[in-house]
C-alpha atoms as a PDB file:
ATOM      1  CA  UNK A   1       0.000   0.000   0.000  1.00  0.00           C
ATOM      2  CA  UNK A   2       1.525   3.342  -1.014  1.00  0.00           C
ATOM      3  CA  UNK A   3      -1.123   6.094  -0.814  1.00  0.00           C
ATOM      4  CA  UNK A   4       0.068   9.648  -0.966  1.00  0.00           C
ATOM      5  CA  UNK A   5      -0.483  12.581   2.145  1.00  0.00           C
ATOM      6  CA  UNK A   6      -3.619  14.681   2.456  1.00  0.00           C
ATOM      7  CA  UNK A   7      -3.247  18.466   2.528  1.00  0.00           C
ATOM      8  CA  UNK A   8      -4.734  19.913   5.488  1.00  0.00           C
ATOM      9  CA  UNK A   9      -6.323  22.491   3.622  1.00  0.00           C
ATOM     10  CA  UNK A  10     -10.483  21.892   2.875  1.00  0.00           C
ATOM     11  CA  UNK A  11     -12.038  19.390   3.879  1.00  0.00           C
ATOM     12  CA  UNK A  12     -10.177  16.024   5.110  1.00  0.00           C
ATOM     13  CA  UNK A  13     -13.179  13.933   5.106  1.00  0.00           C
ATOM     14  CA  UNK A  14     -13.661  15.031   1.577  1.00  0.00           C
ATOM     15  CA  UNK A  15      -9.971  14.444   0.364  1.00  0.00           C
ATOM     16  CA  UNK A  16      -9.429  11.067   2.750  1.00  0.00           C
ATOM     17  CA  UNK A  17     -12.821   9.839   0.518  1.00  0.00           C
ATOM     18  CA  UNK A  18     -11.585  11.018  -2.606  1.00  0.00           C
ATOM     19  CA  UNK A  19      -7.829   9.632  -2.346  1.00  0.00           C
ATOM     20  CA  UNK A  20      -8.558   5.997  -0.829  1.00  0.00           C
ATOM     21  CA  UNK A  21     -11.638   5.776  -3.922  1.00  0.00           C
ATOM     22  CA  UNK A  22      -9.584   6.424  -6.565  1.00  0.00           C
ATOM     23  CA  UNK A  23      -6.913   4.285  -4.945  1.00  0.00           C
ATOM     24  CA  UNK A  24      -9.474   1.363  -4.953  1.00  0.00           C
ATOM     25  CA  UNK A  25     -11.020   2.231  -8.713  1.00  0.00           C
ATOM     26  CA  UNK A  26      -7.829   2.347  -9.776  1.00  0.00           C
ATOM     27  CA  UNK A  27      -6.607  -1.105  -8.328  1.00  0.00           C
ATOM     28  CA  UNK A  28      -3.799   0.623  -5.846  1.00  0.00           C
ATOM     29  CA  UNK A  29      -5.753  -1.247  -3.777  1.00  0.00           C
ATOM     30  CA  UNK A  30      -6.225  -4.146  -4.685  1.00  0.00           C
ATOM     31  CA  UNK A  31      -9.894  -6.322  -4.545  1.00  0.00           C
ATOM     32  CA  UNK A  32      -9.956  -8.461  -1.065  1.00  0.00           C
ATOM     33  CA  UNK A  33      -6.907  -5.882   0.274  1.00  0.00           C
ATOM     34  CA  UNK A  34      -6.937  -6.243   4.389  1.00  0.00           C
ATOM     35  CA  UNK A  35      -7.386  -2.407   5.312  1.00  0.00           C
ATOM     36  CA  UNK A  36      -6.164  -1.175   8.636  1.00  0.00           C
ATOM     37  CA  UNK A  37      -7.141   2.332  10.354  1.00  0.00           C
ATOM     38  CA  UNK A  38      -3.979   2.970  11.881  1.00  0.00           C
ATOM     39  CA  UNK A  39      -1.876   1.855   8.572  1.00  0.00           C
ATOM     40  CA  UNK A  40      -4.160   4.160   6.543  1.00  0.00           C
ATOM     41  CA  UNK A  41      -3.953   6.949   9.158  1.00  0.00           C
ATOM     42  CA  UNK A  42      -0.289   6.711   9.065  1.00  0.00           C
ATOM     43  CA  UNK A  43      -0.225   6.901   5.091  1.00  0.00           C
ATOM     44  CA  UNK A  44      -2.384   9.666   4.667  1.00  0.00           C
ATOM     45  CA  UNK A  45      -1.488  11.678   7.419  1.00  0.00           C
ATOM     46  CA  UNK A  46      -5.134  11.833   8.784  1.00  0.00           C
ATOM     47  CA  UNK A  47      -6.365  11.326  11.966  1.00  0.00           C
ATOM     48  CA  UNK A  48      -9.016   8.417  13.186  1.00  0.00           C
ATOM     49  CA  UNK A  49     -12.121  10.922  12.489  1.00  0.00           C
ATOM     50  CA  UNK A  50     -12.109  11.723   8.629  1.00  0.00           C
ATOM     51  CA  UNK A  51     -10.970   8.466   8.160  1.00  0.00           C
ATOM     52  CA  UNK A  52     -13.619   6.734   9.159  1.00  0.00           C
ATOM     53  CA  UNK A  53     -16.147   9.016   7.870  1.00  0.00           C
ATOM     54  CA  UNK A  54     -14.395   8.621   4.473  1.00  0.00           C
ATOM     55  CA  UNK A  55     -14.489   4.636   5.025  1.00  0.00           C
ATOM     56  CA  UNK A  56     -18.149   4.866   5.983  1.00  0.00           C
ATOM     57  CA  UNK A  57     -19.133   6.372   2.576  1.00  0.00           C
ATOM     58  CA  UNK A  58     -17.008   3.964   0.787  1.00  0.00           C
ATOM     59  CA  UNK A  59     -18.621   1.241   2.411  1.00  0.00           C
ATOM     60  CA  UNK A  60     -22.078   2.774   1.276  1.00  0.00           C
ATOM     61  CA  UNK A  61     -20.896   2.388  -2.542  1.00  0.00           C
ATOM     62  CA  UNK A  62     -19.750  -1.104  -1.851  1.00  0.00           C
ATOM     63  CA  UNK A  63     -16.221  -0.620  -2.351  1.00  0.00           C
ATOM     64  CA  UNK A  64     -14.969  -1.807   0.893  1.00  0.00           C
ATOM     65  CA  UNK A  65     -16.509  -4.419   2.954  1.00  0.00           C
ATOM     66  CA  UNK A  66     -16.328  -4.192   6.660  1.00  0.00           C
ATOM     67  CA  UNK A  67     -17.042  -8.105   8.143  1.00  0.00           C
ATOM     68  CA  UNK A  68     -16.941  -7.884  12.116  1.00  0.00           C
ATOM     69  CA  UNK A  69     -14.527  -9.597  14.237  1.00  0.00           C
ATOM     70  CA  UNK A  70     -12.620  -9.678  11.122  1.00  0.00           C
ATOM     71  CA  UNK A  71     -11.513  -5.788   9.351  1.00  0.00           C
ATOM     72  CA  UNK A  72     -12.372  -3.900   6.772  1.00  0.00           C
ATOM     73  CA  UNK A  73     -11.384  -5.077   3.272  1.00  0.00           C
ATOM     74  CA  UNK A  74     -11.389  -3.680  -0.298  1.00  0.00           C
ATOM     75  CA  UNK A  75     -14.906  -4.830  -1.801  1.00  0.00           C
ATOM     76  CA  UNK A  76     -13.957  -8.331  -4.011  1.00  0.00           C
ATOM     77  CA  UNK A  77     -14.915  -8.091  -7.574  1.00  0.00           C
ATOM     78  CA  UNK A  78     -18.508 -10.056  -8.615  1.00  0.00           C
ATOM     79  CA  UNK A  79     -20.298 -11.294 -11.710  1.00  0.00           C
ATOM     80  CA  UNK A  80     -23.453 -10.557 -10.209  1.00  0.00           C
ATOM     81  CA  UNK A  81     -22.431  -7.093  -8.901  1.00  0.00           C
ATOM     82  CA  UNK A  82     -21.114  -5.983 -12.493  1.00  0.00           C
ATOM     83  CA  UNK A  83     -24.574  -7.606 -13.973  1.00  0.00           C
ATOM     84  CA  UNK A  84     -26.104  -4.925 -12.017  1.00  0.00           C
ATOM     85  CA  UNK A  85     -24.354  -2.057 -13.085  1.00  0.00           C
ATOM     86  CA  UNK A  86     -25.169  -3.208 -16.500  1.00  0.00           C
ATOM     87  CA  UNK A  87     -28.343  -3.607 -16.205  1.00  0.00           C
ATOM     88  CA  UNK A  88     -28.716  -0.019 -14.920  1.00  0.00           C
ATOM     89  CA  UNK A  89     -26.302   1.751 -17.046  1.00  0.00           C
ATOM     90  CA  UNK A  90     -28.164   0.852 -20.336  1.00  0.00           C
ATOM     91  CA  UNK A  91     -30.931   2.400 -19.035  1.00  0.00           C
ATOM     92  CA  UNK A  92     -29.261   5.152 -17.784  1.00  0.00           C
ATOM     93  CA  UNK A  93     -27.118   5.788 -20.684  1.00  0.00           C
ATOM     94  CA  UNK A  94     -30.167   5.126 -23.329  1.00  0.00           C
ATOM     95  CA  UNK A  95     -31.934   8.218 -21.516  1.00  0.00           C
ATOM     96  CA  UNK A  96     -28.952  10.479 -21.536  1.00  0.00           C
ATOM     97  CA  UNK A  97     -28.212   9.898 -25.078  1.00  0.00           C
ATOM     98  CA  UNK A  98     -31.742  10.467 -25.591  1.00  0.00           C
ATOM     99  CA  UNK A  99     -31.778  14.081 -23.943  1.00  0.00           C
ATOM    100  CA  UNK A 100     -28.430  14.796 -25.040  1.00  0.00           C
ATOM    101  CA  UNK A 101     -29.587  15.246 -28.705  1.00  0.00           C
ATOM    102  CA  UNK A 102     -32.296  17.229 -27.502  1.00  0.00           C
ATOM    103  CA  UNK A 103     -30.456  20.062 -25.201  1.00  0.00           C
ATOM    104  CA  UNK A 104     -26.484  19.620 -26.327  1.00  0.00           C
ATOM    105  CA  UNK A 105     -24.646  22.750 -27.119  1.00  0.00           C
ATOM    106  CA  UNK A 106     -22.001  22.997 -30.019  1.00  0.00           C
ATOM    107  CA  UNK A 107     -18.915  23.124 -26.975  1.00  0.00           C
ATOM    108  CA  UNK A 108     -20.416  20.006 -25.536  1.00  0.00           C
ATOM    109  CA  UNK A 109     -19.750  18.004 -29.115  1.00  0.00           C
ATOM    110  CA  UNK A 110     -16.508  19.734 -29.338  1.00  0.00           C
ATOM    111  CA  UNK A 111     -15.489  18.370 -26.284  1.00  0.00           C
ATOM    112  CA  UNK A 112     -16.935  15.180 -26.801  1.00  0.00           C
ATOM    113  CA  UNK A 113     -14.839  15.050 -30.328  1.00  0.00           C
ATOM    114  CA  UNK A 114     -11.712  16.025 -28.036  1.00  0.00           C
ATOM    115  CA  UNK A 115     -11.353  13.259 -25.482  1.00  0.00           C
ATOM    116  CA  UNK A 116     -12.354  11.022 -28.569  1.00  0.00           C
ATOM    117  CA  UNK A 117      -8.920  12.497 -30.465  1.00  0.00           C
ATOM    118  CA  UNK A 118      -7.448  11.576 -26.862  1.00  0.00           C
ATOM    119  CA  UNK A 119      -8.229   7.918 -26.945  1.00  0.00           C
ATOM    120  CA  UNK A 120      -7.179   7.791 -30.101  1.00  0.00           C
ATOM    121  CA  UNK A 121      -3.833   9.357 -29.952  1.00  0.00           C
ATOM    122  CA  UNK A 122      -3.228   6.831 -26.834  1.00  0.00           C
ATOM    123  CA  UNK A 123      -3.600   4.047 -28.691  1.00  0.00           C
ATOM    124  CA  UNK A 124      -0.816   4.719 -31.289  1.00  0.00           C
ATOM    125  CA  UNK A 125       1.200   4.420 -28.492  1.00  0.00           C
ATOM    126  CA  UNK A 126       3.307   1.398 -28.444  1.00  0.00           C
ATOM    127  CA  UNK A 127       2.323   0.653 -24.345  1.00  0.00           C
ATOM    128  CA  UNK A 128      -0.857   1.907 -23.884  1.00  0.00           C
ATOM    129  CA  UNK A 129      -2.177   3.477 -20.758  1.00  0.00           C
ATOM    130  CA  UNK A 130      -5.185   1.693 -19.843  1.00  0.00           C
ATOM    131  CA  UNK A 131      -5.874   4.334 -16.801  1.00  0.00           C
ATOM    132  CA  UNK A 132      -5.653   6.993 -18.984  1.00  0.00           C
ATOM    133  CA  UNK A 133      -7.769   5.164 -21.352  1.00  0.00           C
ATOM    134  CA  UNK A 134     -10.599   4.811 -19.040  1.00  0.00           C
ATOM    135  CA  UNK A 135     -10.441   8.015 -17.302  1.00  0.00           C
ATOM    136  CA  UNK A 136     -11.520   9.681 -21.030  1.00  0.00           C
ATOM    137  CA  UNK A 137     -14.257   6.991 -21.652  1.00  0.00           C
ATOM    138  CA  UNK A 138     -15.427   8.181 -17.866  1.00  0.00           C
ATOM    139  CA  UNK A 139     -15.398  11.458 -18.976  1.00  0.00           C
ATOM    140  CA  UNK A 140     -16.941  11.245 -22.210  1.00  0.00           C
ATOM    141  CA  UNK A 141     -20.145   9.424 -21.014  1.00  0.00           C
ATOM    142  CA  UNK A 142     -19.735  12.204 -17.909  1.00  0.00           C
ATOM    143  CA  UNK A 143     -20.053  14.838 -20.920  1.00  0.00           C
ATOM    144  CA  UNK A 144     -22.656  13.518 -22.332  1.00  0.00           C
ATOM    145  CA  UNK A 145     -24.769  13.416 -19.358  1.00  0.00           C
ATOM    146  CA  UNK A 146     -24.078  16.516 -18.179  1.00  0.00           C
ATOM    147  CA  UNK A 147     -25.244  17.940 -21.758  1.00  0.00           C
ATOM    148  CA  UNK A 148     -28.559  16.916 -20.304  1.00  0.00           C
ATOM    149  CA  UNK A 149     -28.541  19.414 -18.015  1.00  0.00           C
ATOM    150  CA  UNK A 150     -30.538  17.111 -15.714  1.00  0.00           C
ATOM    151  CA  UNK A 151     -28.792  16.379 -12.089  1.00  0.00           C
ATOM    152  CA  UNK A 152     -29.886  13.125 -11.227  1.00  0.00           C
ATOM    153  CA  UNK A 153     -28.546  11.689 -14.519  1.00  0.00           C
ATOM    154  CA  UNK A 154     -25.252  13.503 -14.064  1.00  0.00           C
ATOM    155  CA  UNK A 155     -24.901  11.905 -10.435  1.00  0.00           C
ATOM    156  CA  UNK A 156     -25.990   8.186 -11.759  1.00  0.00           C
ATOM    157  CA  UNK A 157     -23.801   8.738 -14.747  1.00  0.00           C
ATOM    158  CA  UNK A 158     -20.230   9.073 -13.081  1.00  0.00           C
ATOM    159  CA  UNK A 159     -21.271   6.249 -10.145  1.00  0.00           C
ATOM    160  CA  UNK A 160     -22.127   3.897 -12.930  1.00  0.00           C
ATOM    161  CA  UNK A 161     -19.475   4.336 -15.147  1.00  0.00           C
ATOM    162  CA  UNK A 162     -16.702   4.654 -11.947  1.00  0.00           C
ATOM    163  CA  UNK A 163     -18.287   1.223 -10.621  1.00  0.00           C
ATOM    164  CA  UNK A 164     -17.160  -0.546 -13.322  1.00  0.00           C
ATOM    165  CA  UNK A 165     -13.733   1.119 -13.819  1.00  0.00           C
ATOM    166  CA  UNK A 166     -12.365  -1.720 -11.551  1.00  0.00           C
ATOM    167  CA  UNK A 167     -13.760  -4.512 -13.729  1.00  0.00           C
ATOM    168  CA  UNK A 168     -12.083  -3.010 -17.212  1.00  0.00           C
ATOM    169  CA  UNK A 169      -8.998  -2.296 -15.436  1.00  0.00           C
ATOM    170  CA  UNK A 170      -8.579  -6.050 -13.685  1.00  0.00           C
ATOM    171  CA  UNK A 171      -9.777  -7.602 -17.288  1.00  0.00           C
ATOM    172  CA  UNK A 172      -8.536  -4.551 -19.923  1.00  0.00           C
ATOM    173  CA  UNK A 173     -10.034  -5.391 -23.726  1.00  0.00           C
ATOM    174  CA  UNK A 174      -7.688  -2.995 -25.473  1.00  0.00           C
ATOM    175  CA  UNK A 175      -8.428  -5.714 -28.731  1.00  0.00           C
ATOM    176  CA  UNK A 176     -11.788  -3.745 -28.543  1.00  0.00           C
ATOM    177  CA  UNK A 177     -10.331  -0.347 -27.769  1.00  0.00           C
ATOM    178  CA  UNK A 178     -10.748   0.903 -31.440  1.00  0.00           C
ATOM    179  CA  UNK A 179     -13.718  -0.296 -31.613  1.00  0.00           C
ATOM    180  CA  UNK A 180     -15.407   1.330 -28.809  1.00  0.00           C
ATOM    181  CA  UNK A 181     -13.551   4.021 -29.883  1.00  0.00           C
ATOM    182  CA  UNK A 182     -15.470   3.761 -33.212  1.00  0.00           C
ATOM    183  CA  UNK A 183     -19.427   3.869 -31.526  1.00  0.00           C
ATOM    184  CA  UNK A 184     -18.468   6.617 -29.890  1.00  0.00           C
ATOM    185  CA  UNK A 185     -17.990   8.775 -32.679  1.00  0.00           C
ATOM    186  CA  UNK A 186     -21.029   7.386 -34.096  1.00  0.00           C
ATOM    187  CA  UNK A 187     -22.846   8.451 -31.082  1.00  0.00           C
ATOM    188  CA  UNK A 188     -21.724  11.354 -31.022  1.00  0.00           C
ATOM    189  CA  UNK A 189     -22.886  12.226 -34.968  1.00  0.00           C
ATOM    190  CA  UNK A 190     -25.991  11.129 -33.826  1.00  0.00           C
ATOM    191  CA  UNK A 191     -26.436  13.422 -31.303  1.00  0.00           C
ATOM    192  CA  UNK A 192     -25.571  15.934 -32.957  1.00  0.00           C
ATOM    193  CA  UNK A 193     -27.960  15.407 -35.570  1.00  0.00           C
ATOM    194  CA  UNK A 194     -30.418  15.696 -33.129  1.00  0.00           C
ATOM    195  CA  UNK A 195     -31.682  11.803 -33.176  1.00  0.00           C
ATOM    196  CA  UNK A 196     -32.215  10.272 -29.760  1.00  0.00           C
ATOM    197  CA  UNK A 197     -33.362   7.244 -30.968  1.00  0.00           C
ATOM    198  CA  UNK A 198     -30.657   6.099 -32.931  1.00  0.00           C
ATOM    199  CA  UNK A 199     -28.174   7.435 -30.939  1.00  0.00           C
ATOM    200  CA  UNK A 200     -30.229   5.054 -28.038  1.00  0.00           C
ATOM    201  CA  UNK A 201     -29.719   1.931 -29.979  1.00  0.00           C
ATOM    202  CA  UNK A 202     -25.951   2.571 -31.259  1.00  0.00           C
ATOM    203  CA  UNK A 203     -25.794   3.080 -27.110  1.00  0.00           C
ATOM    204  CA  UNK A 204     -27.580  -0.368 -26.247  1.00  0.00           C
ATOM    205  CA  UNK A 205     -25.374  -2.260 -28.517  1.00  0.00           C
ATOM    206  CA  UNK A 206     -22.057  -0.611 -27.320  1.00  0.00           C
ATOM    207  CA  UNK A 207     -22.692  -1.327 -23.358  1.00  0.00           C
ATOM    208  CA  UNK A 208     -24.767  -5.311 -24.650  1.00  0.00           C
ATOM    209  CA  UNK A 209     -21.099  -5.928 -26.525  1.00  0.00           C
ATOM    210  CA  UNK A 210     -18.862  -4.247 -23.533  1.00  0.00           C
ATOM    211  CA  UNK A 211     -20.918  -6.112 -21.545  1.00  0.00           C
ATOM    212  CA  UNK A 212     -20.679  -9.685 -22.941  1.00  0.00           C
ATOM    213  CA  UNK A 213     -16.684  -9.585 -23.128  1.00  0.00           C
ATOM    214  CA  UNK A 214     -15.918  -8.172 -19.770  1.00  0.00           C
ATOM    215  CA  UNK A 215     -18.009 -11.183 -18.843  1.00  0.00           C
ATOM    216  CA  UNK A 216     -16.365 -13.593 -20.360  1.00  0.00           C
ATOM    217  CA  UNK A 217     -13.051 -11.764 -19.097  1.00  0.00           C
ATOM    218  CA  UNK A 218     -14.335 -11.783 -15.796  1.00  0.00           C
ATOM    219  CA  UNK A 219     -15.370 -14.902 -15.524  1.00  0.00           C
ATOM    220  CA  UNK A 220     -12.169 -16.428 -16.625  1.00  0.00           C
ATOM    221  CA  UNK A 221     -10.030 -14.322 -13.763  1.00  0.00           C
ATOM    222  CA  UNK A 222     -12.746 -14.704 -10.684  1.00  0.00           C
END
């Protein structure tokens, strides 16, 4: 475990939350990883209080798994768990496409576009960065949603697609990368034609094939 120090400045509860769950999405810490208050204190340079505020709210999005008489550990990875973030994130995803060709601006395409030209211009590298990778798909679908202009999908948008960072990242399909590379831009074009519908159904396909081959991944590895 190597985590870096929290600043003292804001608020530690905040930061202590925000360091340990991107230390857990991004597999620093690793699935079924023994978690000790005092080690992660030490580490972080927190005291007892934020930190277990921060672990309470972690435990809430099932990424760490408190069993008593035993510790806290980093949430394991499961089939059935990942089912249900698939099951919800087409829906979700099918209804932000949906409003997204309705109320996008011409800067939210352009930025879509951009983090597409990012993805791309990682993969021409000869080691790619999977991380990297993944944060811009995160952020595209988060630009999408927030094109919407509705909260609740903005909120359901970035816990959906950060629950499932974990699973990509243990099992990365970088065979696929240009592919889902490629339905992006088509989603894009059809949002910005102004057709929900199709861009729905080029969405449904894209998370039924992501789906499908993480699970075979997955279930090869668990």
């Amino acid at each position: 475990m190597n985590l870096p120090q929290i600043k003292s400045k804001g608020s530690l509860t905040e930061k202590t939350y925000n360091t340990l769950k991107r230390a857990i999405l991004d597999l620093d810490l690793e699935p079924g990883e023994l978690l000790t208050e005092e080690e992660l204190s030490e580490q972080l340079g927190v005291s007892r209080t934020p930190l277990r505020a921060a672990l309470s709210k972690l435990e809430y999005e099932n990424l760490i798994t408190v069993i008593p008489g035993r510790g806290t550990y980093v949430s394991e990875l499961s089939i059935d768990y990942m089912e249900d973030i698939f099951d919800v994130r087409e829906v979700v995803d099918m209804l932000s496409v949906k409003l997204a060709a309705e109320r996008r601006t011409d800067e939210d395409i352009k930025e879509m576009h951009f983090l597409i030209e990012q993805q791309e211009q990682l993969l021409q590298d000869e080691e790619v960065d999977v991380k990297q990778f993944m944060k811009l798909d995160i952020e595209f679908h988060c630009v999408i949603s927030r094109s919407t202009n509705n909260e609740i999908l903005k909120r359901l948008t970035l816990e959906l697609v950060e629950s499932y960072n974990r699973y990509i990242l243990v099992a990365p399909f970088l065979d696929r990368a240009n592919t889902i590379v490629s339905e992006h831009k088509r989603i894009i074009e059809a949002i910005k034609e102004g057709d929900g519908e199709k861009a729905a159904k080029i969405v449904q396909n894209h998370i039924s094939d992501i789906r499908e081959s993480l699970k075979e991944r997955i279930e090869k590895i668990l």
